[in-house]
PDB file of N, CA and C in Angstrom:
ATOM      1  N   UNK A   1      14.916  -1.504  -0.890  1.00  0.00           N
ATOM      2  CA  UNK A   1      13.804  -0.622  -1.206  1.00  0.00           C
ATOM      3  C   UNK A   1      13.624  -0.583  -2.719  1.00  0.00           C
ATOM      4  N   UNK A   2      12.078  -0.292  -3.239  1.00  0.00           N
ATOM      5  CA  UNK A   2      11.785  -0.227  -4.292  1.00  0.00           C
ATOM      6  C   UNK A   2      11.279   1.016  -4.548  1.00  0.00           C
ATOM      7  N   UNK A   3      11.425   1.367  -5.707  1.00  0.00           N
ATOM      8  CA  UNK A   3      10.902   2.783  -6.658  1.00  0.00           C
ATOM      9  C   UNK A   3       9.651   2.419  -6.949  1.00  0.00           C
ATOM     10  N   UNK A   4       8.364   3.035  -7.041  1.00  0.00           N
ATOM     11  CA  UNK A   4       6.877   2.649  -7.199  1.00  0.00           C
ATOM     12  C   UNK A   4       6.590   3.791  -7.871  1.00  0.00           C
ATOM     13  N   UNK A   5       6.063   3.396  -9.201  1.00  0.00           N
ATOM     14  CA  UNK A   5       5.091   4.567  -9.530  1.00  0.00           C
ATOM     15  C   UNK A   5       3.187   4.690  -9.183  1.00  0.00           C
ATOM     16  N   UNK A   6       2.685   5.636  -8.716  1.00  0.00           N
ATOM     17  CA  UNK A   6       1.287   5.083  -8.816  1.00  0.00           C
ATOM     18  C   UNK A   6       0.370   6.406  -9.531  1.00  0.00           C
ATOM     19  N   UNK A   7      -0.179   6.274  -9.772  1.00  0.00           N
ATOM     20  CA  UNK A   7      -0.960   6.759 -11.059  1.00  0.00           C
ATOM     21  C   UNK A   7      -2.990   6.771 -10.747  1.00  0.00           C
ATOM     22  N   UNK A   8      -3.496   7.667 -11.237  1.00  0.00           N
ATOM     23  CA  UNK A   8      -5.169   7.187 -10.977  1.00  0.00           C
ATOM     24  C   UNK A   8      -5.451   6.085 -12.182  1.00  0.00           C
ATOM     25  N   UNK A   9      -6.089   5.285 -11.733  1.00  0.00           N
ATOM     26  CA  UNK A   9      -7.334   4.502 -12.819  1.00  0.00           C
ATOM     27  C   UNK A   9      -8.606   5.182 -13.314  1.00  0.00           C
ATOM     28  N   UNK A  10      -8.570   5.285 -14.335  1.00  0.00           N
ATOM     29  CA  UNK A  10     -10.084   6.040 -14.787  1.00  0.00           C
ATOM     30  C   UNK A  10      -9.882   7.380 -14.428  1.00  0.00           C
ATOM     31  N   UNK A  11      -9.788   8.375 -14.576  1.00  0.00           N
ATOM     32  CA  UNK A  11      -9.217   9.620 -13.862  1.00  0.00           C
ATOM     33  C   UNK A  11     -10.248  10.398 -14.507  1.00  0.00           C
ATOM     34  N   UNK A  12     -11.108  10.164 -15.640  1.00  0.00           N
ATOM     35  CA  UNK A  12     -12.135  11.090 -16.070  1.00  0.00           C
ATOM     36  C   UNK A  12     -13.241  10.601 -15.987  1.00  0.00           C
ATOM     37  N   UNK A  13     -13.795   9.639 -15.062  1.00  0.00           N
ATOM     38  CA  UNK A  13     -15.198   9.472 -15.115  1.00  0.00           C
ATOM     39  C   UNK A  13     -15.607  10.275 -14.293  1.00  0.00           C
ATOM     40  N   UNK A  14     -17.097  10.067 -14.460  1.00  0.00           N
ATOM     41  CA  UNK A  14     -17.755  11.164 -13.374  1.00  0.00           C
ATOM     42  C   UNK A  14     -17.733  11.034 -12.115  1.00  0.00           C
ATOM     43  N   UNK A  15     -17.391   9.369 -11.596  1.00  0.00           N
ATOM     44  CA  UNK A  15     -17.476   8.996 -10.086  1.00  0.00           C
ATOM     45  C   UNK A  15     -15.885   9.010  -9.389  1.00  0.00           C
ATOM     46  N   UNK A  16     -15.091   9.037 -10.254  1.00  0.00           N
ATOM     47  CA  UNK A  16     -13.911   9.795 -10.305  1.00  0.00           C
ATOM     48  C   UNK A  16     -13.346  10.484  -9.243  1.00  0.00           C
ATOM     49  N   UNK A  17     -12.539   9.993  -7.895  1.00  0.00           N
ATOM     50  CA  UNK A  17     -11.611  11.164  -6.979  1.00  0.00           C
ATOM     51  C   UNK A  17     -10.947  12.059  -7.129  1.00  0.00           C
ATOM     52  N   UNK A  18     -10.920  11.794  -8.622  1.00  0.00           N
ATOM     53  CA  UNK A  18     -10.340  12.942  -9.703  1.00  0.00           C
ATOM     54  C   UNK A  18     -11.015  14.093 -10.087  1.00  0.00           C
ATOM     55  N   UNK A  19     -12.194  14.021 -10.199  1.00  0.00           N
ATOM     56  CA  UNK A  19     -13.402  14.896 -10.827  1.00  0.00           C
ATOM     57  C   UNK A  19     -13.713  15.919  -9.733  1.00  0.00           C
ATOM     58  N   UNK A  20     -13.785  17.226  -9.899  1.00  0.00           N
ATOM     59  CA  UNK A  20     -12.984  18.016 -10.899  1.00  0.00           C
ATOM     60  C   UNK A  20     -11.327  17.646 -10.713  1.00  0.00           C
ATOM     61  N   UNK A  21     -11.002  18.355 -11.638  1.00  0.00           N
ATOM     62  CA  UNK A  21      -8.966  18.208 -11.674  1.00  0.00           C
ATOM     63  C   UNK A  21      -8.510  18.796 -11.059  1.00  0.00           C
ATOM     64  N   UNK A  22      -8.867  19.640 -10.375  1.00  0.00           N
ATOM     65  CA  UNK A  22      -7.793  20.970  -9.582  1.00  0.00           C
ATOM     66  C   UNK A  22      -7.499  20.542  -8.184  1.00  0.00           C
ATOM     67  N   UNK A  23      -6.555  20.836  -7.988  1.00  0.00           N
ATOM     68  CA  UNK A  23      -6.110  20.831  -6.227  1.00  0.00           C
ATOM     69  C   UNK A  23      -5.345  19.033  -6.141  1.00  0.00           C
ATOM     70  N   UNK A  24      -5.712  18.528  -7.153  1.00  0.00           N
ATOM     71  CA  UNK A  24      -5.495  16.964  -6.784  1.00  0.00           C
ATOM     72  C   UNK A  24      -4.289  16.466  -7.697  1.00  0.00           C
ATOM     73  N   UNK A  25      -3.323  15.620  -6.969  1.00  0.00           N
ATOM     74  CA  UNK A  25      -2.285  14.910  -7.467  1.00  0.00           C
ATOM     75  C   UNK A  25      -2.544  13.598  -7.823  1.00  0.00           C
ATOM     76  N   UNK A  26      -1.926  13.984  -9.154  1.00  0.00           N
ATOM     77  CA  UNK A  26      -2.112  12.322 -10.272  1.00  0.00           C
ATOM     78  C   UNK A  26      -1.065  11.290 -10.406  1.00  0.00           C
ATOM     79  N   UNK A  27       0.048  11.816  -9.628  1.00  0.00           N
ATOM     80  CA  UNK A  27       0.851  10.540  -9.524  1.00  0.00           C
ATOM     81  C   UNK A  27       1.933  11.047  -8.655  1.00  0.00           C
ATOM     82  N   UNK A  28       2.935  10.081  -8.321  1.00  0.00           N
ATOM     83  CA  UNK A  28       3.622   9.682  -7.237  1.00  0.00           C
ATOM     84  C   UNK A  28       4.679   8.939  -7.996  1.00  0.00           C
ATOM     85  N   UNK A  29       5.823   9.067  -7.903  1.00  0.00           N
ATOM     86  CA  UNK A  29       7.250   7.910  -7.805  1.00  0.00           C
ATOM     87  C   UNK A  29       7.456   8.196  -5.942  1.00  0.00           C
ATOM     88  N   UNK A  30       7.764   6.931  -5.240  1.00  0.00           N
ATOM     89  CA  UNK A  30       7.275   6.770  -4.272  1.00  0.00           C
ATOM     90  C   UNK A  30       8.910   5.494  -4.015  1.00  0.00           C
ATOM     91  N   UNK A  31       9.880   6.352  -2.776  1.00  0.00           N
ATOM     92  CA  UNK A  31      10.740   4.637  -2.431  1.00  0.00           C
ATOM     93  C   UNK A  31       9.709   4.534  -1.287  1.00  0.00           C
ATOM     94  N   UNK A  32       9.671   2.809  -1.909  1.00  0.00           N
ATOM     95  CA  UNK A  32       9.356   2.067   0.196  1.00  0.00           C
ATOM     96  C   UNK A  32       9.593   0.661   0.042  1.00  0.00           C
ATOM     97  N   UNK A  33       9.582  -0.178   0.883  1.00  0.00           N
ATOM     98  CA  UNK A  33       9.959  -1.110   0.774  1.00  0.00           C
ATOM     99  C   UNK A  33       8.731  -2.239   0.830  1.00  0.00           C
ATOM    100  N   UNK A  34       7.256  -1.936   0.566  1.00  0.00           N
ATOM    101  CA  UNK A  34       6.569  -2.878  -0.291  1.00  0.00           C
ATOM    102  C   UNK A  34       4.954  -1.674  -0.757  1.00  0.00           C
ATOM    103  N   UNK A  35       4.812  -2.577  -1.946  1.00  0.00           N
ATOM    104  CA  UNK A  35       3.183  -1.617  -2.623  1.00  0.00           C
ATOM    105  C   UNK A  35       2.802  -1.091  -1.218  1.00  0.00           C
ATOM    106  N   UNK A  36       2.458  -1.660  -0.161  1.00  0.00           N
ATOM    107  CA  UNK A  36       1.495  -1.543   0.692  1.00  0.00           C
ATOM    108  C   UNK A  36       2.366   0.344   1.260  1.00  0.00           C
ATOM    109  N   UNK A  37       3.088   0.544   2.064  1.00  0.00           N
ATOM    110  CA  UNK A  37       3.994   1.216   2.303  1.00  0.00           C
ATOM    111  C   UNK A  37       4.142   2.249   1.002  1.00  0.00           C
ATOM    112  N   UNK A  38       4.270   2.243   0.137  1.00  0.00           N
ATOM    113  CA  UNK A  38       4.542   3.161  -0.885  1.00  0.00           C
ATOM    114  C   UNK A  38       2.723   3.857  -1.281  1.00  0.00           C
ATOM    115  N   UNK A  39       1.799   3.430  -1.169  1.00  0.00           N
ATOM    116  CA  UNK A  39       0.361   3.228  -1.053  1.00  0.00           C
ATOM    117  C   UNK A  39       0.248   4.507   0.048  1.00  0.00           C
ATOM    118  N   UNK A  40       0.348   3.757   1.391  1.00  0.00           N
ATOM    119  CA  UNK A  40       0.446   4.720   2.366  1.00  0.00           C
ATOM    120  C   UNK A  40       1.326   6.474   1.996  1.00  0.00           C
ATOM    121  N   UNK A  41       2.189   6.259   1.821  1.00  0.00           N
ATOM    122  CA  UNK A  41       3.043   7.055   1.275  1.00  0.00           C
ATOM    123  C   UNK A  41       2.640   8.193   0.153  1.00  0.00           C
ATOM    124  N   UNK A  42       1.957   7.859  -0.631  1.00  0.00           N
ATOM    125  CA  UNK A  42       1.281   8.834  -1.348  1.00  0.00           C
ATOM    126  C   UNK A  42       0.093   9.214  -0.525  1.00  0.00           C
ATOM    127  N   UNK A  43      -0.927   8.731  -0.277  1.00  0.00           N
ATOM    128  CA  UNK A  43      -1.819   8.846   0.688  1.00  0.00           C
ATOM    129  C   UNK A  43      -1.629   9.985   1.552  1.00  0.00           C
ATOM    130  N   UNK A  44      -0.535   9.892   2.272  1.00  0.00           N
ATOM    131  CA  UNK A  44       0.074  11.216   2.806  1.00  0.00           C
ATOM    132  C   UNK A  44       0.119  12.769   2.021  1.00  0.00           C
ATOM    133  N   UNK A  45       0.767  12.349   1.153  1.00  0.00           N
ATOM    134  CA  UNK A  45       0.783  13.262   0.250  1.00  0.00           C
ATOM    135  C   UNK A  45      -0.344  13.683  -0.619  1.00  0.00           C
ATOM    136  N   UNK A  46      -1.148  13.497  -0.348  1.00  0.00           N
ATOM    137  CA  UNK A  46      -2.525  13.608  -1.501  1.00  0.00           C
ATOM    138  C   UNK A  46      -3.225  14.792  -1.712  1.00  0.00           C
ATOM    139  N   UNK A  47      -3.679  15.254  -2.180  1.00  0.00           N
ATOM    140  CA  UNK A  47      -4.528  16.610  -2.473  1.00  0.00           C
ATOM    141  C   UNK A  47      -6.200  16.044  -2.072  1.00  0.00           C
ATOM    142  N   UNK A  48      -7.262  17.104  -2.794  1.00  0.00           N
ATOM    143  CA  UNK A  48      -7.990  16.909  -2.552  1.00  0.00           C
ATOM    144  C   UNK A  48      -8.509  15.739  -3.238  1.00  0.00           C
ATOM    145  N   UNK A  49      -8.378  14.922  -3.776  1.00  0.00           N
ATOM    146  CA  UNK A  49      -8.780  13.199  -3.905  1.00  0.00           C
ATOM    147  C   UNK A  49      -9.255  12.728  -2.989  1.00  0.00           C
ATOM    148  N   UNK A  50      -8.560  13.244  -1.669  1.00  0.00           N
ATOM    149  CA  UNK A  50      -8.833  12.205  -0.557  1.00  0.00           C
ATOM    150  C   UNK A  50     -10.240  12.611   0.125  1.00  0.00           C
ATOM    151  N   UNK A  51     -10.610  13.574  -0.354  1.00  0.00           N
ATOM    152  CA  UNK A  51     -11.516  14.107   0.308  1.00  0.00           C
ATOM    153  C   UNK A  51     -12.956  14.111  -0.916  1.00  0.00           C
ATOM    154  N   UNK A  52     -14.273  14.246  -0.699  1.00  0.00           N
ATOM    155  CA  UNK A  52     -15.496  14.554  -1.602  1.00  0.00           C
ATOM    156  C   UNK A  52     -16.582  14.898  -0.525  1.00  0.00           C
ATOM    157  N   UNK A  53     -17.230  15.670  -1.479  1.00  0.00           N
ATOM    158  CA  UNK A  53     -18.783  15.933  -0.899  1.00  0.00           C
ATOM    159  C   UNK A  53     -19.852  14.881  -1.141  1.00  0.00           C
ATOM    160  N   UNK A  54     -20.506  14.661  -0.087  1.00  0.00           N
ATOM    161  CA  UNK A  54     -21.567  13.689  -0.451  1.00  0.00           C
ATOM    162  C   UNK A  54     -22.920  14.320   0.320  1.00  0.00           C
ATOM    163  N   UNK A  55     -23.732  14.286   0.048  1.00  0.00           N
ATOM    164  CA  UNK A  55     -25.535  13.853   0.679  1.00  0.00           C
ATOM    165  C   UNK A  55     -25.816  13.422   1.320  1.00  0.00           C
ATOM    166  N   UNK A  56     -26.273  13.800   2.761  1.00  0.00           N
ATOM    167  CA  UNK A  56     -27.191  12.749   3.397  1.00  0.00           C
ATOM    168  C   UNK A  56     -28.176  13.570   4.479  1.00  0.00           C
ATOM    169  N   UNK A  57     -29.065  12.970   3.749  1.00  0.00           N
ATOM    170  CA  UNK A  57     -30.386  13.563   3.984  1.00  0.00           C
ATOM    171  C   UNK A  57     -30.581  15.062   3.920  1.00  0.00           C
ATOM    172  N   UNK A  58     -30.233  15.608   2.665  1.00  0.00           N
ATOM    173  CA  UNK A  58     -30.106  16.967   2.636  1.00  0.00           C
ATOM    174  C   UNK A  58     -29.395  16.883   3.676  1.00  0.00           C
ATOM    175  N   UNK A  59     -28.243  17.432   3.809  1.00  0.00           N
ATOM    176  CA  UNK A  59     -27.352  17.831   4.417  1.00  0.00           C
ATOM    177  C   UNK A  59     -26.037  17.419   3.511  1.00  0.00           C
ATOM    178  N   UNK A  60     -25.038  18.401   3.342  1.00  0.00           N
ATOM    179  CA  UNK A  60     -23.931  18.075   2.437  1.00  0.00           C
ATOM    180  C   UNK A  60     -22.849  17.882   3.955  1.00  0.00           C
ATOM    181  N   UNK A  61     -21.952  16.775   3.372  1.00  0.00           N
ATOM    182  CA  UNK A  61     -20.829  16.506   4.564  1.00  0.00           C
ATOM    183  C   UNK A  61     -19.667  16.348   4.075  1.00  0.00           C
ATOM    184  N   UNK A  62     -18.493  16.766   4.330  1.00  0.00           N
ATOM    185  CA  UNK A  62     -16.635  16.151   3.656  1.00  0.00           C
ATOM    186  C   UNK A  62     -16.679  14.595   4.071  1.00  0.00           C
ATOM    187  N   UNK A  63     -16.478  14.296   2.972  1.00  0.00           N
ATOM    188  CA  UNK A  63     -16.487  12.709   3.371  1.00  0.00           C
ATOM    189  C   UNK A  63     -14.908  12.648   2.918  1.00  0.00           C
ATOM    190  N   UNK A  64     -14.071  11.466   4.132  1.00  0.00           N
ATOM    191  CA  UNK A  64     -12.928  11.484   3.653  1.00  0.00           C
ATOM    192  C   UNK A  64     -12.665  10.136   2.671  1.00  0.00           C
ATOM    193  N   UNK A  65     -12.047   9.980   1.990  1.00  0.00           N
ATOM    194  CA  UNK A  65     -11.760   9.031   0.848  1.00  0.00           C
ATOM    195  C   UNK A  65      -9.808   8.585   0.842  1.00  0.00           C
ATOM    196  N   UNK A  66      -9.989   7.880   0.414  1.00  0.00           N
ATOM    197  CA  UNK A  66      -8.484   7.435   0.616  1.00  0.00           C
ATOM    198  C   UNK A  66      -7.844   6.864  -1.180  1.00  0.00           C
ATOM    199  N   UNK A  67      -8.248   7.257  -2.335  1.00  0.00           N
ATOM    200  CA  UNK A  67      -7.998   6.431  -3.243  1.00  0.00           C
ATOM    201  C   UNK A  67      -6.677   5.680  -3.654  1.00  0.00           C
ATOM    202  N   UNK A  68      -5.682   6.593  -3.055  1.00  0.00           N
ATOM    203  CA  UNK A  68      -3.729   6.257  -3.219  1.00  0.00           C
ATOM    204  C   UNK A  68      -4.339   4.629  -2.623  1.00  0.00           C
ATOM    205  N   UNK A  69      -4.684   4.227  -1.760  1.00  0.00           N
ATOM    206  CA  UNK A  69      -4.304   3.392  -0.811  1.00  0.00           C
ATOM    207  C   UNK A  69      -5.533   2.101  -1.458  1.00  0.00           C
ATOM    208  N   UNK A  70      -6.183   2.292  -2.761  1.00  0.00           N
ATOM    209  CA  UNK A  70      -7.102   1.501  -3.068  1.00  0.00           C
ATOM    210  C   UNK A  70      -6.950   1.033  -4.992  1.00  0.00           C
ATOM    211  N   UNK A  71      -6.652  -0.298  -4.677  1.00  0.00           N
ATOM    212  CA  UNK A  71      -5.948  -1.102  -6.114  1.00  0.00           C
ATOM    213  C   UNK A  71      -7.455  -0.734  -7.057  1.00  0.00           C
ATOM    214  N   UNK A  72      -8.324  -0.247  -7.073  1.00  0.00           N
ATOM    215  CA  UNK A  72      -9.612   0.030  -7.472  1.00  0.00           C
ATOM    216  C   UNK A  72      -9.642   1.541  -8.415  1.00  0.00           C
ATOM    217  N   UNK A  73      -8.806   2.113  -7.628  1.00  0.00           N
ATOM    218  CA  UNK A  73      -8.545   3.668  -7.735  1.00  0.00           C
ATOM    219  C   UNK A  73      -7.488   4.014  -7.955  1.00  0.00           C
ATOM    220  N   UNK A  74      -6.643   3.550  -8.121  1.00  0.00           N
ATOM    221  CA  UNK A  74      -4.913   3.643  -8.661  1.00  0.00           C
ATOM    222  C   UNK A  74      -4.238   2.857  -8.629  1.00  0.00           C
ATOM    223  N   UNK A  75      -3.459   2.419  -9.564  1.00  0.00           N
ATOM    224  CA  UNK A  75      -2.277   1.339  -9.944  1.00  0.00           C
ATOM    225  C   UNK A  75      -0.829   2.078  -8.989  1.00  0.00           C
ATOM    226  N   UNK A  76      -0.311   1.069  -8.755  1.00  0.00           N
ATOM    227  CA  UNK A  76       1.201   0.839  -7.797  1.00  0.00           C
ATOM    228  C   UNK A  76       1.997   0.089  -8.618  1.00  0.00           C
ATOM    229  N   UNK A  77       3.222   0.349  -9.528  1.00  0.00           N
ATOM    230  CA  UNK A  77       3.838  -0.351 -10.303  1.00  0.00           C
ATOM    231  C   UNK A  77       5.389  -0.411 -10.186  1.00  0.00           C
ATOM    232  N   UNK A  78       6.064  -1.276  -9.824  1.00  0.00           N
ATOM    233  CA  UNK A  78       7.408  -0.810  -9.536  1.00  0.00           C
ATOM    234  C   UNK A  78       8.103  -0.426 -11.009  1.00  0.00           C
ATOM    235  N   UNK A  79       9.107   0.904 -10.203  1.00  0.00           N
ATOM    236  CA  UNK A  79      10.389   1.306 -11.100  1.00  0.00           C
ATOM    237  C   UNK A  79      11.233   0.373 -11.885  1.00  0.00           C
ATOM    238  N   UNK A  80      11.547  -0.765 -12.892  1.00  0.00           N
ATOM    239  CA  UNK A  80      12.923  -1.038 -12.677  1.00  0.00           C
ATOM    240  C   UNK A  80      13.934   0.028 -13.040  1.00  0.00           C
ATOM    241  N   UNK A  81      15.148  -0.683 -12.686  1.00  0.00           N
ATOM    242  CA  UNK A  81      16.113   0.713 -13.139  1.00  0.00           C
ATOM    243  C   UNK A  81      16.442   0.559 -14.593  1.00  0.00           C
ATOM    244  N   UNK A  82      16.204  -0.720 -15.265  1.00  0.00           N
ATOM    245  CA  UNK A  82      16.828  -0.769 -16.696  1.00  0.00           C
ATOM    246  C   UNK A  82      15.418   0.103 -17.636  1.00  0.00           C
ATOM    247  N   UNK A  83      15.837   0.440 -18.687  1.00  0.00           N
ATOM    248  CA  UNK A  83      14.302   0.456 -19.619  1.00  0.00           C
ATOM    249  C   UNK A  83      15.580   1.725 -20.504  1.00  0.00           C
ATOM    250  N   UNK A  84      14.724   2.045 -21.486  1.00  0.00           N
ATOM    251  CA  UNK A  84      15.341   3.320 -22.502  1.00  0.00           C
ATOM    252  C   UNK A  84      15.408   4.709 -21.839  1.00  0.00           C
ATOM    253  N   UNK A  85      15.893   5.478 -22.417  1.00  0.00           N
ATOM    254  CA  UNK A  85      16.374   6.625 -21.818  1.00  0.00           C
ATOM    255  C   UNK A  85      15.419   7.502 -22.282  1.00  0.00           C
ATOM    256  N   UNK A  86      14.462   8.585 -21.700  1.00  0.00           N
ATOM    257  CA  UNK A  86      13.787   9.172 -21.354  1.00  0.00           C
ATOM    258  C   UNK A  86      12.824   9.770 -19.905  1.00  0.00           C
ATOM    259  N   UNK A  87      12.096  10.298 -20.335  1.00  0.00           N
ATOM    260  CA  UNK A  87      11.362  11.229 -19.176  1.00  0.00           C
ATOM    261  C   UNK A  87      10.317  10.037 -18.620  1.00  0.00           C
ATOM    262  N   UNK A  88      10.551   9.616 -17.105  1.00  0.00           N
ATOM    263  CA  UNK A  88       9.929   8.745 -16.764  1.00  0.00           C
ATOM    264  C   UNK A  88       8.670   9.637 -15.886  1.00  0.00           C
ATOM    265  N   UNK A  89       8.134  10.952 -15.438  1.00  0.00           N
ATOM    266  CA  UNK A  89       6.826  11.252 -15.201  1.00  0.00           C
ATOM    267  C   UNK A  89       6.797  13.205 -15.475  1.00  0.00           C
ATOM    268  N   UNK A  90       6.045  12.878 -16.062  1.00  0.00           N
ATOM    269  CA  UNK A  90       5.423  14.578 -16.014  1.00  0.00           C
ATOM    270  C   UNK A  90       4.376  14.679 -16.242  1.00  0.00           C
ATOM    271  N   UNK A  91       3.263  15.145 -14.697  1.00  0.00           N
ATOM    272  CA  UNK A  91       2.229  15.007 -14.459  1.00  0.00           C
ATOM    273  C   UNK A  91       1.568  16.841 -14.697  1.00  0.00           C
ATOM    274  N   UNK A  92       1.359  17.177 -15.125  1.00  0.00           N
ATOM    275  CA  UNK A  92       0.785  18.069 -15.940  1.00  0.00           C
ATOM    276  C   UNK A  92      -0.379  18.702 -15.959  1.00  0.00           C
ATOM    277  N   UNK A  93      -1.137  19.651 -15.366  1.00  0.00           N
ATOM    278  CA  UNK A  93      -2.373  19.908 -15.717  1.00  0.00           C
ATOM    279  C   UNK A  93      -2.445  21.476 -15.982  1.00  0.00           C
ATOM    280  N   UNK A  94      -3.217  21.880 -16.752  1.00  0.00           N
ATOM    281  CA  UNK A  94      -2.950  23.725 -16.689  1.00  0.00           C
ATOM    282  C   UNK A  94      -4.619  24.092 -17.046  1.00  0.00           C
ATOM    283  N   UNK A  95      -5.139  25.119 -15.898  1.00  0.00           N
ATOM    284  CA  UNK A  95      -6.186  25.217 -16.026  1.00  0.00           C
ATOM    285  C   UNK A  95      -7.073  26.551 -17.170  1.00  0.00           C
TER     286      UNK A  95
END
């Protein structure tokens, strides 16, 4: 098994699964034993990212979204165990 970190891409644009910031998780250290699996794995765990409002035809609907699980919308990077000694995530937001 591997250690995975995954993280959003672009996390402040306006089209953004991110946008607004609240309720939603920005990263993941994740064991599984491949990207795909560790992907899933946050996915599970997700806040409201996974979810947005959209339009159609006047009418507003929850549209569900999946971004953990999309190389478009977040990077999947493995852990190694060697590197310098420090704080490897502190995901942070205060409103």
């Amino acid at each position: 098994m591997k250690l995975y970190i995954l993280r959003p891409i672009n996390p402040d644009t306006d089209s953004s699964p991110w946008v607004p910031w609240y309720e939603k998780a920005f990263g993941f250290v994740v064991r599984a034993e491949s990207e795909e699996a560790a992907r899933e794995i946050a996915d599970a765990y997700a806040g409201d990212e996974n979810t947005r409002w959209v339009n159609y035809s006047n009418k507003t609907a929850l549209e569900s979204i999946h971004p953990w699980l999309s190389s478009k919308d977040s990077s999947c990077d493995v852990l190694a165990n060697e590197g310098p000694k420090g704080l490897v995530v502190r995901d942070f937001a205060r409103a």
